[in-house]
N, C-alpha and C. Protein backbone atom coordinates (compact mmCIF):
# COMPACT_ATOMS: atom_id res chain seq x y z
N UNK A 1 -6.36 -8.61 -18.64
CA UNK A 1 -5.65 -9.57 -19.45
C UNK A 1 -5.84 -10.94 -18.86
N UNK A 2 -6.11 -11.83 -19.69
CA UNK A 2 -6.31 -13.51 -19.47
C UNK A 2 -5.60 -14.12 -19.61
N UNK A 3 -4.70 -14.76 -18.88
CA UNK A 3 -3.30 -15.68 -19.44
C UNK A 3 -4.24 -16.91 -19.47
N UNK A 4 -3.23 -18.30 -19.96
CA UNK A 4 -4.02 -19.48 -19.42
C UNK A 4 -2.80 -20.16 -18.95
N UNK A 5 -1.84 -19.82 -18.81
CA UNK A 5 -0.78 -20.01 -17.69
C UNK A 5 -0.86 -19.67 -16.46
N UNK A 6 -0.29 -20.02 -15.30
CA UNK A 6 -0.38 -18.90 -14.17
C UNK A 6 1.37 -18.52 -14.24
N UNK A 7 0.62 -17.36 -13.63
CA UNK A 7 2.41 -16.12 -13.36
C UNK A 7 2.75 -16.19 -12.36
N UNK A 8 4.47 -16.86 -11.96
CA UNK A 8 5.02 -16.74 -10.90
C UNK A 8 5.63 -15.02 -10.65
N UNK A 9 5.88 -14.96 -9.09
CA UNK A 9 6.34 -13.42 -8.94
C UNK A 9 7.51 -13.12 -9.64
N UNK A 10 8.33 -14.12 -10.02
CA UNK A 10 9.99 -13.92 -10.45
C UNK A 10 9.32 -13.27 -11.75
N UNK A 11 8.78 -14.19 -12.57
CA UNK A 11 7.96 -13.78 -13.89
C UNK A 11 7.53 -11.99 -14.06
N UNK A 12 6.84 -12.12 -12.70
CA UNK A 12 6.02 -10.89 -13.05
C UNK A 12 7.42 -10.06 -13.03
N UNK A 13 8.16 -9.77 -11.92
CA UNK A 13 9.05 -8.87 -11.99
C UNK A 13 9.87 -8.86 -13.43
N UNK A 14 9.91 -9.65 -13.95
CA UNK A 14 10.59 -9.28 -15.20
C UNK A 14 9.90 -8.87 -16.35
N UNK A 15 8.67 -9.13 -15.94
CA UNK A 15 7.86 -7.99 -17.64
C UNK A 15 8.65 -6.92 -17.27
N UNK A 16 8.46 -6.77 -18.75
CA UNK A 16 8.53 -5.01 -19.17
C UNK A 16 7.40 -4.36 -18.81
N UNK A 17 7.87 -2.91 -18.10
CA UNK A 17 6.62 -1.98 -17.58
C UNK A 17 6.07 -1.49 -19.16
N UNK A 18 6.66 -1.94 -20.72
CA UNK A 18 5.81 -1.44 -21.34
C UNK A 18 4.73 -2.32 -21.40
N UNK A 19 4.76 -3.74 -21.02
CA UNK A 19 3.36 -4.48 -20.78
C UNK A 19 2.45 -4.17 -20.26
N UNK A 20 3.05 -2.94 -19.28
CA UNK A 20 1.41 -2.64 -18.45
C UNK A 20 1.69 -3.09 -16.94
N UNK A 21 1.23 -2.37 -16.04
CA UNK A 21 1.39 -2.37 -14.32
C UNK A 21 0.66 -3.61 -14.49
N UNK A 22 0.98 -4.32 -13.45
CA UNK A 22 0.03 -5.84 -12.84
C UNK A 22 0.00 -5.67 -11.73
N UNK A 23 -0.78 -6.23 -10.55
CA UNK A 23 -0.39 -7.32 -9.77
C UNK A 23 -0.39 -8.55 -9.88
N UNK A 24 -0.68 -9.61 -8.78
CA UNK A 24 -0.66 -10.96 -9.17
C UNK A 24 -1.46 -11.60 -8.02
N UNK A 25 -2.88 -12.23 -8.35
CA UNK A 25 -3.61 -12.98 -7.53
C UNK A 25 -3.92 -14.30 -7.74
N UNK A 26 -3.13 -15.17 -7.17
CA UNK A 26 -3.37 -16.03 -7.44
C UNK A 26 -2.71 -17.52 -8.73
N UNK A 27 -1.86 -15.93 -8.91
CA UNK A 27 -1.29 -16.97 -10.23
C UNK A 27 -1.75 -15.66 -11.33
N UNK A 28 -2.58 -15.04 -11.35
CA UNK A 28 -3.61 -14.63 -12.55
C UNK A 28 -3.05 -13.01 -12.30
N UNK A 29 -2.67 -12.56 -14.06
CA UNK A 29 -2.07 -11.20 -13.91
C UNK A 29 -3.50 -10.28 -13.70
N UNK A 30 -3.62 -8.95 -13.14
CA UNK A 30 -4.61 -7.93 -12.69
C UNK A 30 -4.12 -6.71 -13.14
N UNK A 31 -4.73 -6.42 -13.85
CA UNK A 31 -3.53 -5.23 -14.57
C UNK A 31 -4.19 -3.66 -14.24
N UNK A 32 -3.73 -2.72 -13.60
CA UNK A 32 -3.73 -1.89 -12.85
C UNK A 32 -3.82 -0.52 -13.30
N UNK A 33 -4.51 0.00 -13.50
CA UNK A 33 -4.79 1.12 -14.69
C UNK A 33 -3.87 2.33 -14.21
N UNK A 34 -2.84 3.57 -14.64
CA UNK A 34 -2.55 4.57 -14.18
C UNK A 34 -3.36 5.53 -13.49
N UNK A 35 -2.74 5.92 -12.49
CA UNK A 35 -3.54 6.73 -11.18
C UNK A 35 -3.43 8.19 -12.16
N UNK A 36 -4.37 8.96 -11.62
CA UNK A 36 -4.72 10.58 -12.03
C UNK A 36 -3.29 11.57 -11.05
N UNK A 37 -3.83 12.32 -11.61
CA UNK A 37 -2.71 13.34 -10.79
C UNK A 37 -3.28 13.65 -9.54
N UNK A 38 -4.39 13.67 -8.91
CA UNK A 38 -4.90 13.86 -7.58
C UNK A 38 -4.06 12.50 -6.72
N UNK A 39 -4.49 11.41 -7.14
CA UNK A 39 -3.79 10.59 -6.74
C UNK A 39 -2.37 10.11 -6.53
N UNK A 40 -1.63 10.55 -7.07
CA UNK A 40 -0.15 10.74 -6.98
C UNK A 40 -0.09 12.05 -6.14
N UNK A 41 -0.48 13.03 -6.01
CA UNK A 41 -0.25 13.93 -5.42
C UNK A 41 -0.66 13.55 -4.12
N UNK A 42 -1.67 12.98 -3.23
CA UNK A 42 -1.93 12.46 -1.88
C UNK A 42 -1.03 11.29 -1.90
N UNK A 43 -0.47 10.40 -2.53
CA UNK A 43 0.61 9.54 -2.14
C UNK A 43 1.94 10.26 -1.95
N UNK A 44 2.33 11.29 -2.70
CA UNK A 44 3.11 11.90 -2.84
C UNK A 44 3.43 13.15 -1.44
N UNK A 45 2.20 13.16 -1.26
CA UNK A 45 2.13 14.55 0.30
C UNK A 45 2.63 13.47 1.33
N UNK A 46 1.25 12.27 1.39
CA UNK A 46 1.71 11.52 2.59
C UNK A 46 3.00 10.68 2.52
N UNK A 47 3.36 10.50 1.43
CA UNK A 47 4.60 9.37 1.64
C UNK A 47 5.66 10.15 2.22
N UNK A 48 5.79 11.32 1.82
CA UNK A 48 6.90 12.35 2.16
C UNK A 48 6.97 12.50 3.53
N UNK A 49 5.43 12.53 4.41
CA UNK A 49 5.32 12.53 6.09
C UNK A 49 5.72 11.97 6.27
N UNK A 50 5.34 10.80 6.08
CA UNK A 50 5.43 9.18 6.74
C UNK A 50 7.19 8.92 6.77
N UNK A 51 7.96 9.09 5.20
CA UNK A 51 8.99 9.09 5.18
C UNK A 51 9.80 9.32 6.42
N UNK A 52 9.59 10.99 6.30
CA UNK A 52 10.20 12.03 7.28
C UNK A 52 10.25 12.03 8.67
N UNK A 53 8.67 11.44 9.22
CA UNK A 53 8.52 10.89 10.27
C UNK A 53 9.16 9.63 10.54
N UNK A 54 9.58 8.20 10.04
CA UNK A 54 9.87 7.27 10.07
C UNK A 54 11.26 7.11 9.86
N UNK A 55 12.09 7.87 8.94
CA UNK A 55 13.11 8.27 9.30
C UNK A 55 13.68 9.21 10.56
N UNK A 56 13.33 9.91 10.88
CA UNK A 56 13.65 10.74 12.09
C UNK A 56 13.86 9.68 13.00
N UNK A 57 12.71 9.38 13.49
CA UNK A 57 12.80 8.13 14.61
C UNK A 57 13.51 7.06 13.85
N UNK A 58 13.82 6.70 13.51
CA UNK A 58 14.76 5.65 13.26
C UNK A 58 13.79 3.88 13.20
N UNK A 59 12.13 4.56 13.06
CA UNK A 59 11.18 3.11 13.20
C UNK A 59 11.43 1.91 11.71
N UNK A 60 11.92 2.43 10.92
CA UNK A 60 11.85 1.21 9.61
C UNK A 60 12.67 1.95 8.29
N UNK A 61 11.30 2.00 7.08
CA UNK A 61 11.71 2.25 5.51
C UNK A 61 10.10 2.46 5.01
N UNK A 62 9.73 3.52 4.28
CA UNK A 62 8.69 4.05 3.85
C UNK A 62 9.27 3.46 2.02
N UNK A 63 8.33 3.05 1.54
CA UNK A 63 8.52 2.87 0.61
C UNK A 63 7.51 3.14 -0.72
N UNK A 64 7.78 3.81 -1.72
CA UNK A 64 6.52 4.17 -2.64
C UNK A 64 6.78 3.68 -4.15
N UNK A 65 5.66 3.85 -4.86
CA UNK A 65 6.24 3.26 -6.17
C UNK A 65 5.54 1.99 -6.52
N UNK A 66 4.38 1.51 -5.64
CA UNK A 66 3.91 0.31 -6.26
C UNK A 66 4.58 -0.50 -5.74
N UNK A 67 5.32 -1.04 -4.45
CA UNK A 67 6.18 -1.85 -4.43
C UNK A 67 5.20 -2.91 -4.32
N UNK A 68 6.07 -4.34 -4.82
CA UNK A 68 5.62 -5.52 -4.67
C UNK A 68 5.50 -6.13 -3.86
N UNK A 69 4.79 -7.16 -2.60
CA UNK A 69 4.80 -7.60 -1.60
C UNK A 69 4.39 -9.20 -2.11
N UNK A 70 5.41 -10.35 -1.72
CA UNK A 70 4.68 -11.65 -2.45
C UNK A 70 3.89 -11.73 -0.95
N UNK A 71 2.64 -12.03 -1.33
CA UNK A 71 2.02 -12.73 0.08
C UNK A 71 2.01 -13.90 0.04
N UNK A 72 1.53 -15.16 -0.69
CA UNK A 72 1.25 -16.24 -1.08
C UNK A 72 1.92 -16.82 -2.14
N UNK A 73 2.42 -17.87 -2.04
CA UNK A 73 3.06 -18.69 -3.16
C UNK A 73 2.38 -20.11 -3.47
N UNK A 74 2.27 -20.48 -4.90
CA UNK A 74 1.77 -21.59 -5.62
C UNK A 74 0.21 -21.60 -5.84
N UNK A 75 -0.37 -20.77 -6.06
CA UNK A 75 0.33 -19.75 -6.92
C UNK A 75 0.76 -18.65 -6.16
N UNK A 76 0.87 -18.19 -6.93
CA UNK A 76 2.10 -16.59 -6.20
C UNK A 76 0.81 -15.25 -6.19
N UNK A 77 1.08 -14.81 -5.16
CA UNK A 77 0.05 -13.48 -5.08
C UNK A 77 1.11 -12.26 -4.68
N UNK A 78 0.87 -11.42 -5.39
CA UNK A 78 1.65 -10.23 -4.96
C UNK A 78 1.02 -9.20 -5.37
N UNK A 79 1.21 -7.96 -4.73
CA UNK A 79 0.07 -6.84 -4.55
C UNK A 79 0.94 -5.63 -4.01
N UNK A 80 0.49 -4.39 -4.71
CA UNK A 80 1.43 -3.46 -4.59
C UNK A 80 1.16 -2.05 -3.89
N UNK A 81 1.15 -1.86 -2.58
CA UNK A 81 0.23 -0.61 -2.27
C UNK A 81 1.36 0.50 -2.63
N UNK A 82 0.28 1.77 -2.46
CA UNK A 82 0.72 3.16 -3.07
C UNK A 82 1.79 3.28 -2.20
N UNK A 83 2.03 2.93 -0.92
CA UNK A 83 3.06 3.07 0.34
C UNK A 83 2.97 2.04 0.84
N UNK A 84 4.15 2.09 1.16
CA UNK A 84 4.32 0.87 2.28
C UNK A 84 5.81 0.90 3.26
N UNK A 85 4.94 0.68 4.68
CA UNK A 85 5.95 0.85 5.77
C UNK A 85 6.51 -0.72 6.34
N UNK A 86 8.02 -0.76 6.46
CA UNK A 86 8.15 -2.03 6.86
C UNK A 86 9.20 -1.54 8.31
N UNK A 87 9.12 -2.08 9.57
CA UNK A 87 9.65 -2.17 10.78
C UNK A 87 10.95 -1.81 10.55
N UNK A 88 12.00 -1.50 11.29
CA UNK A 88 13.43 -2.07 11.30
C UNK A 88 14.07 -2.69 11.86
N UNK A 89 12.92 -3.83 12.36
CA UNK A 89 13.27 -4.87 13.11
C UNK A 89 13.18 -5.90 12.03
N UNK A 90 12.55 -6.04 10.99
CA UNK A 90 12.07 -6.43 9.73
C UNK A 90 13.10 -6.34 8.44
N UNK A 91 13.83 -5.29 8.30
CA UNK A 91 14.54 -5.41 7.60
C UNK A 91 15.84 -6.11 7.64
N UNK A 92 16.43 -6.81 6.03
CA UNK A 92 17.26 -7.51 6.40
C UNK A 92 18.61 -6.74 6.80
N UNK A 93 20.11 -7.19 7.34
CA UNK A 93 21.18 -6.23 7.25
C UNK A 93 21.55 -6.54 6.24
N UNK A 94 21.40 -7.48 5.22
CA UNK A 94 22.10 -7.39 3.61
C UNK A 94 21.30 -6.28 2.90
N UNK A 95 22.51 -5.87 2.20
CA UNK A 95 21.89 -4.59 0.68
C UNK A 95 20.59 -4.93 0.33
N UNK A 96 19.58 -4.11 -0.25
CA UNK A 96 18.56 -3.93 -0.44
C UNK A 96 19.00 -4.45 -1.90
N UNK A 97 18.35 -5.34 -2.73
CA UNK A 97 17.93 -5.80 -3.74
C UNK A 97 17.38 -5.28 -4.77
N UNK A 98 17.30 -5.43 -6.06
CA UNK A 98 15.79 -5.13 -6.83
C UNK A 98 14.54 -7.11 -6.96
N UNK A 99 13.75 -7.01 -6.06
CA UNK A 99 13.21 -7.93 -6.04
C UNK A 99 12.02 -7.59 -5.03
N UNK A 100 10.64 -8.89 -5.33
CA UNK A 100 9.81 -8.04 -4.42
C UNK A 100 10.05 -8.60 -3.16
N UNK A 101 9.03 -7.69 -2.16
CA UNK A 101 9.79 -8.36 -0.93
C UNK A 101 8.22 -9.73 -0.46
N UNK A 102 9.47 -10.30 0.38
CA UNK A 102 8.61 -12.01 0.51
C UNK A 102 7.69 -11.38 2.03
N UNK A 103 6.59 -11.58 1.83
CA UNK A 103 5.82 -11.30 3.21
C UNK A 103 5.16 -9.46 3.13
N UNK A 104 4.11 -9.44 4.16
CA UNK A 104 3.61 -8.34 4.19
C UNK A 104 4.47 -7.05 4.51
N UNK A 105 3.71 -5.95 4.02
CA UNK A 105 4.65 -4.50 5.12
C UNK A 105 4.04 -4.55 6.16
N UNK A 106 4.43 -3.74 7.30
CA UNK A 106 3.61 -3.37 8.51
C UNK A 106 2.23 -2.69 8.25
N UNK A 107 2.14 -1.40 7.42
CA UNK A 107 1.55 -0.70 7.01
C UNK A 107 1.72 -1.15 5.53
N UNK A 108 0.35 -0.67 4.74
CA UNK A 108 -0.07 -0.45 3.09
C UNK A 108 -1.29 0.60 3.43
N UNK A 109 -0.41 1.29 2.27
CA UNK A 109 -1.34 2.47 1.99
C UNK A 109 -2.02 2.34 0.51
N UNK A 110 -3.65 2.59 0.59
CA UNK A 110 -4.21 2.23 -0.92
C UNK A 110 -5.26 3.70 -1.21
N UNK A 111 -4.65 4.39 -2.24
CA UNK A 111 -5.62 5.36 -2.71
C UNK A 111 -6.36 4.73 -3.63
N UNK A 112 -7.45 5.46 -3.46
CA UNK A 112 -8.67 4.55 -4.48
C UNK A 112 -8.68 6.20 -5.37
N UNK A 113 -8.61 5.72 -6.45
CA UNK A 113 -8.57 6.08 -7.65
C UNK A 113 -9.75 5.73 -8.53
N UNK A 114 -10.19 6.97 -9.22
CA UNK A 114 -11.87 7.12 -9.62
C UNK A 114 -12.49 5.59 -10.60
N UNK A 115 -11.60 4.64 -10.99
CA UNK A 115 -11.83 3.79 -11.28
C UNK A 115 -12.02 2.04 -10.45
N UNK A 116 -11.81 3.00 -8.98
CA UNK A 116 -11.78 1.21 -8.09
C UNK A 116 -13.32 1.58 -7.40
N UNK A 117 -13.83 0.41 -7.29
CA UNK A 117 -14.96 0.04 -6.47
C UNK A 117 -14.91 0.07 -5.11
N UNK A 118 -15.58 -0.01 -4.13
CA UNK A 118 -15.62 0.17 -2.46
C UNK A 118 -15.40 -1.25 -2.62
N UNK A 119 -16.38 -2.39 -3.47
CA UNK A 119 -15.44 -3.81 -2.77
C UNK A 119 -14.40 -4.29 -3.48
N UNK A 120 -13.71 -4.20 -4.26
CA UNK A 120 -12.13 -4.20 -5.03
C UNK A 120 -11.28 -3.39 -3.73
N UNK A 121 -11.58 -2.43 -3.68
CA UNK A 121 -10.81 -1.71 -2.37
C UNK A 121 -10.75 -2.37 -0.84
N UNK A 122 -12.14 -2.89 -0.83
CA UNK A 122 -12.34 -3.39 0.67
C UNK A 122 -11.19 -5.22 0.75
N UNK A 123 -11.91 -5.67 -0.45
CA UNK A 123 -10.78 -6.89 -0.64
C UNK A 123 -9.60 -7.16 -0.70
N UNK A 124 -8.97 -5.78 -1.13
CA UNK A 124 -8.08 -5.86 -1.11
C UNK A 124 -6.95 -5.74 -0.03
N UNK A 125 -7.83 -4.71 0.79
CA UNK A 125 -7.30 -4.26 2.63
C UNK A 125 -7.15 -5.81 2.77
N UNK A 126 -9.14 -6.96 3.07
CA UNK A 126 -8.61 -7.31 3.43
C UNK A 126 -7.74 -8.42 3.16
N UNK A 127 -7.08 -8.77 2.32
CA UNK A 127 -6.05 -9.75 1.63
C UNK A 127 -4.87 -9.15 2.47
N UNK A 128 -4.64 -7.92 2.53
CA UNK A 128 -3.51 -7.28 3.26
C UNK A 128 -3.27 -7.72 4.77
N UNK A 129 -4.38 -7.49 5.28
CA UNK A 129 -4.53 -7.71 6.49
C UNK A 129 -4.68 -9.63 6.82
N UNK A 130 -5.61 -10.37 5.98
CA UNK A 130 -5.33 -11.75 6.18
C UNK A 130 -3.59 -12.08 6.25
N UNK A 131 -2.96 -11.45 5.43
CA UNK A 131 -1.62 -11.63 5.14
C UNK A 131 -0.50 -11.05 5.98
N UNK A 132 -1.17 -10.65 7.16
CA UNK A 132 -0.22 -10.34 8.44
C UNK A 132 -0.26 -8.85 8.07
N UNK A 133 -0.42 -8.05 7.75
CA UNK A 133 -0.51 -6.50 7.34
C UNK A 133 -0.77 -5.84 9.35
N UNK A 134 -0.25 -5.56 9.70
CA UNK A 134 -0.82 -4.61 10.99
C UNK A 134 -1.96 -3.97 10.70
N UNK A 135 -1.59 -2.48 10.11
CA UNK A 135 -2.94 -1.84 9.11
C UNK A 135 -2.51 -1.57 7.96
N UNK A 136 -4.00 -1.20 7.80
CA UNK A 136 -4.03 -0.75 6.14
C UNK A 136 -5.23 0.89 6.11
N UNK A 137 -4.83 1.45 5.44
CA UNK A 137 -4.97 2.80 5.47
C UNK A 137 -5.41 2.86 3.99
N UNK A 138 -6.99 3.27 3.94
CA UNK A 138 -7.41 3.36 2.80
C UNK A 138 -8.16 5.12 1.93
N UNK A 139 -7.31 5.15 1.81
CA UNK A 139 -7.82 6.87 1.52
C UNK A 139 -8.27 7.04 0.38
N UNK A 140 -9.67 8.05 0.84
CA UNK A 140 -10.81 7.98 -0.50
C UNK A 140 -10.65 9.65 -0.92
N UNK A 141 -10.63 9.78 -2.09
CA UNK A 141 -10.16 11.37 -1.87
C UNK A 141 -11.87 11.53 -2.45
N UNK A 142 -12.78 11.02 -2.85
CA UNK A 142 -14.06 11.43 -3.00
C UNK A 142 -14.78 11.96 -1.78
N UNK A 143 -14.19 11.47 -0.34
CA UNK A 143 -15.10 11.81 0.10
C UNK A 143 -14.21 12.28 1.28
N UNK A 144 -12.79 12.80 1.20
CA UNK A 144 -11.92 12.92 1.97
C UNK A 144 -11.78 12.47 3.09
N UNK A 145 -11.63 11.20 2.99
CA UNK A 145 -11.58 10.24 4.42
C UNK A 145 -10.83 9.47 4.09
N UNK A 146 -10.14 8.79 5.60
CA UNK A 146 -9.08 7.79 5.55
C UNK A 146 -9.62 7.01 6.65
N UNK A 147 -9.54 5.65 5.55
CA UNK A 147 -10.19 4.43 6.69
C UNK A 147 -9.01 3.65 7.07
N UNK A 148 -8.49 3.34 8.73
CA UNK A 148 -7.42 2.68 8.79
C UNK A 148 -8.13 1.27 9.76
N UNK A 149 -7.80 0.44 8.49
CA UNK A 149 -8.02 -1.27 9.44
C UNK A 149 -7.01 -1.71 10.16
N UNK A 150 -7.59 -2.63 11.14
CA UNK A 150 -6.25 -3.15 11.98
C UNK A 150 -6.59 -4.44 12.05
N UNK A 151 -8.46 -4.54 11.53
CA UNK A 151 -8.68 -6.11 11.35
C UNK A 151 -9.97 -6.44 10.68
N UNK A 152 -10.54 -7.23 10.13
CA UNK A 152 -11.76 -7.12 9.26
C UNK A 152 -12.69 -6.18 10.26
N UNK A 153 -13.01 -6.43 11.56
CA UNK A 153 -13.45 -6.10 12.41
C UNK A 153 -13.18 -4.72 12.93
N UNK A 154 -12.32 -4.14 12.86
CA UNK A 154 -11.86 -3.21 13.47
C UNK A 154 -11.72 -2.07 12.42
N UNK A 155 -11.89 -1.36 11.88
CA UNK A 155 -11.88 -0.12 10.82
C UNK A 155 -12.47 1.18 11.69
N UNK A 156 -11.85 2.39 11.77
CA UNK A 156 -11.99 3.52 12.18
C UNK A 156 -11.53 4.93 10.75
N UNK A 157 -12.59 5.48 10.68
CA UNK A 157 -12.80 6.52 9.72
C UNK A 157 -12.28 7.81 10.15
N UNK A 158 -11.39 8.41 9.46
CA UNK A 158 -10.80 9.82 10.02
C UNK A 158 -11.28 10.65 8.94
N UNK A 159 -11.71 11.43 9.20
CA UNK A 159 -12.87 13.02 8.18
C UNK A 159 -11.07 14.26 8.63
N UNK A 160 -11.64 15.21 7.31
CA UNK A 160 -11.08 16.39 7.83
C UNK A 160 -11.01 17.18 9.20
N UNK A 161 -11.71 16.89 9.76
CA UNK A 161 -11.73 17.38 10.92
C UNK A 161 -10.49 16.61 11.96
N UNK A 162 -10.39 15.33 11.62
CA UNK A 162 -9.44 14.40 12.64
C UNK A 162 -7.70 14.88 12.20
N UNK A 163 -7.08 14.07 13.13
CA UNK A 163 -5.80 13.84 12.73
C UNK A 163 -5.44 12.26 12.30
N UNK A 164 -4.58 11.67 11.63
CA UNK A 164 -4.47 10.69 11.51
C UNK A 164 -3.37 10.30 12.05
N UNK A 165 -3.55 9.10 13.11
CA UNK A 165 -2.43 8.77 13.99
C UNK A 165 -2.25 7.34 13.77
N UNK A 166 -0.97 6.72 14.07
CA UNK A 166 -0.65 5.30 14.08
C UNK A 166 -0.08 5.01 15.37
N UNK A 167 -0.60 5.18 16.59
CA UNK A 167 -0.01 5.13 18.17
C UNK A 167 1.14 3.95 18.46
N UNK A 168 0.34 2.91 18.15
CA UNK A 168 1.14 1.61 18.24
C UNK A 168 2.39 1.45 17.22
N UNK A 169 1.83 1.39 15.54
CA UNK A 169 2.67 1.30 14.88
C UNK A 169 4.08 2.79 14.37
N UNK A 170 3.07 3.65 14.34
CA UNK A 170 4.12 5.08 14.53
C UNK A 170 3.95 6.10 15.12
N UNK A 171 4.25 5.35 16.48
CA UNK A 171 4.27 6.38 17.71
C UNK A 171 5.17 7.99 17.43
N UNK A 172 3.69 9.11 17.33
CA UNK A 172 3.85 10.45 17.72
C UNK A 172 3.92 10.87 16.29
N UNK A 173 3.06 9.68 14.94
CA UNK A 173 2.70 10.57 13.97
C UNK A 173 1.63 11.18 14.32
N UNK A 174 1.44 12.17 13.27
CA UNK A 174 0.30 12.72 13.15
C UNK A 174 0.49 13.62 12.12
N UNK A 175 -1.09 13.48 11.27
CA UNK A 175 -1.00 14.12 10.13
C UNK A 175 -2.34 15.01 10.10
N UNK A 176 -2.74 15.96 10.03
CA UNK A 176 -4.20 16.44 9.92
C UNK A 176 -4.93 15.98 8.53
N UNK A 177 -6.24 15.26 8.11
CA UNK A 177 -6.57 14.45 7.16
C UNK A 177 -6.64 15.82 6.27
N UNK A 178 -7.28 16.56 6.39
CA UNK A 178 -7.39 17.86 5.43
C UNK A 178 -6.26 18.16 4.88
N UNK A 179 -4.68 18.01 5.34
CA UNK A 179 -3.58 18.43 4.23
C UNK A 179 -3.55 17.49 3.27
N UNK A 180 -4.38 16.22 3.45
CA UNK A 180 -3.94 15.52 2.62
C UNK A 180 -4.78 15.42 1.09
N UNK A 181 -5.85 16.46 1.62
CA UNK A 181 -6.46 16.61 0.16
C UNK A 181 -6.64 18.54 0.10
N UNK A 182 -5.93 19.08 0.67
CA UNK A 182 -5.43 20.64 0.30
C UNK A 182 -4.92 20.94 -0.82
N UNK A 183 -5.44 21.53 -1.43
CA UNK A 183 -4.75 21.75 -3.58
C UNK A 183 -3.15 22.99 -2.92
N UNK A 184 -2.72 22.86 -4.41
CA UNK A 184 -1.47 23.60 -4.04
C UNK A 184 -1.57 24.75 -3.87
């Protein structure tokens, strides 16, 4: 979709989801096609870890659903990964809102879904990562691998065979990459 306006984030949050998923780059709506059921189902396995793990320890808030993250304002950029982990040093002590949140998560998680490209995907990490992102965790279920960046420079590939760990950011996960594309 082509506006010839640009879209602030307040804006975007108030379409109606019957308009259609967006994000927002730049000002300019990006409209986001519905994920397959493979894909909800690996957001759906891992968010539940990550959750479970991140709650236990008491490290932050796992969050799923497309949430909104504004990175940039004037124009306004906001971008929505499949997951997203934010600190709990990070969170505010006022009630949680419906609004997006201002600034990066720690973690974004992005399944690529049979319709995104390797550089739509790669750009998008890194926009995440320019934008203060720690990592970004990009899971390809084509070829069952999870690529986790920590900087344009820095990307490490985990195959079925690995485990997937976050040492620094979530000390004493671990997930084996193969459950995450195991059918039911």
């Amino acid at each position: 979709m082509s506006v010839a306006t640009q879209v602030t984030a307040e804006e975007l949050l108030l379409m109606s989801r019957n308009e259609g998923d967006y994000e927002l780059i730049e000002g300019e709506l990006r409209e986001m096609s519905p994920a397959g059921w493979r894909h909800g189902a690996i957001v759906i396995r891992l968010g539940g870890l990550l959750d479970r793990h991140v709650t236990d320890q008491g490290l932050g808030m796992v969050i799923g659903g497309d949430p909104g993250f504004i990175l940039a304002r004037d124009p306004d950029t906001v971008l929505a990964p499949d997951i997203a982990f934010i600190r709990k040093d990070r969170i505010p002590v006022l009630p949680l809102r419906d609004a997006f949140w201002t600034g990066p998560p720690d973690l974004a998680v992005e399944v690529m879904s049979p319709g995104d490209t390797v550089n739509e995907v790669h750009d998008k990490a890194l926009a995440w990562l320019e934008a203060g992102t720690s990592e970004v965790w990009v899971i390809n279920p084509a070829s069952h691998t999870v690529s986790v960046s920590r900087a344009a420079s820095d990307t490490h590939t985990f195959t079925e065979a690995d485990d997937l760990t976050s040492p620094t950011l979530l000390p004493g996960f671990r997930c084996p990459v193969a459950e995450l594309f195991a059918s039911p």
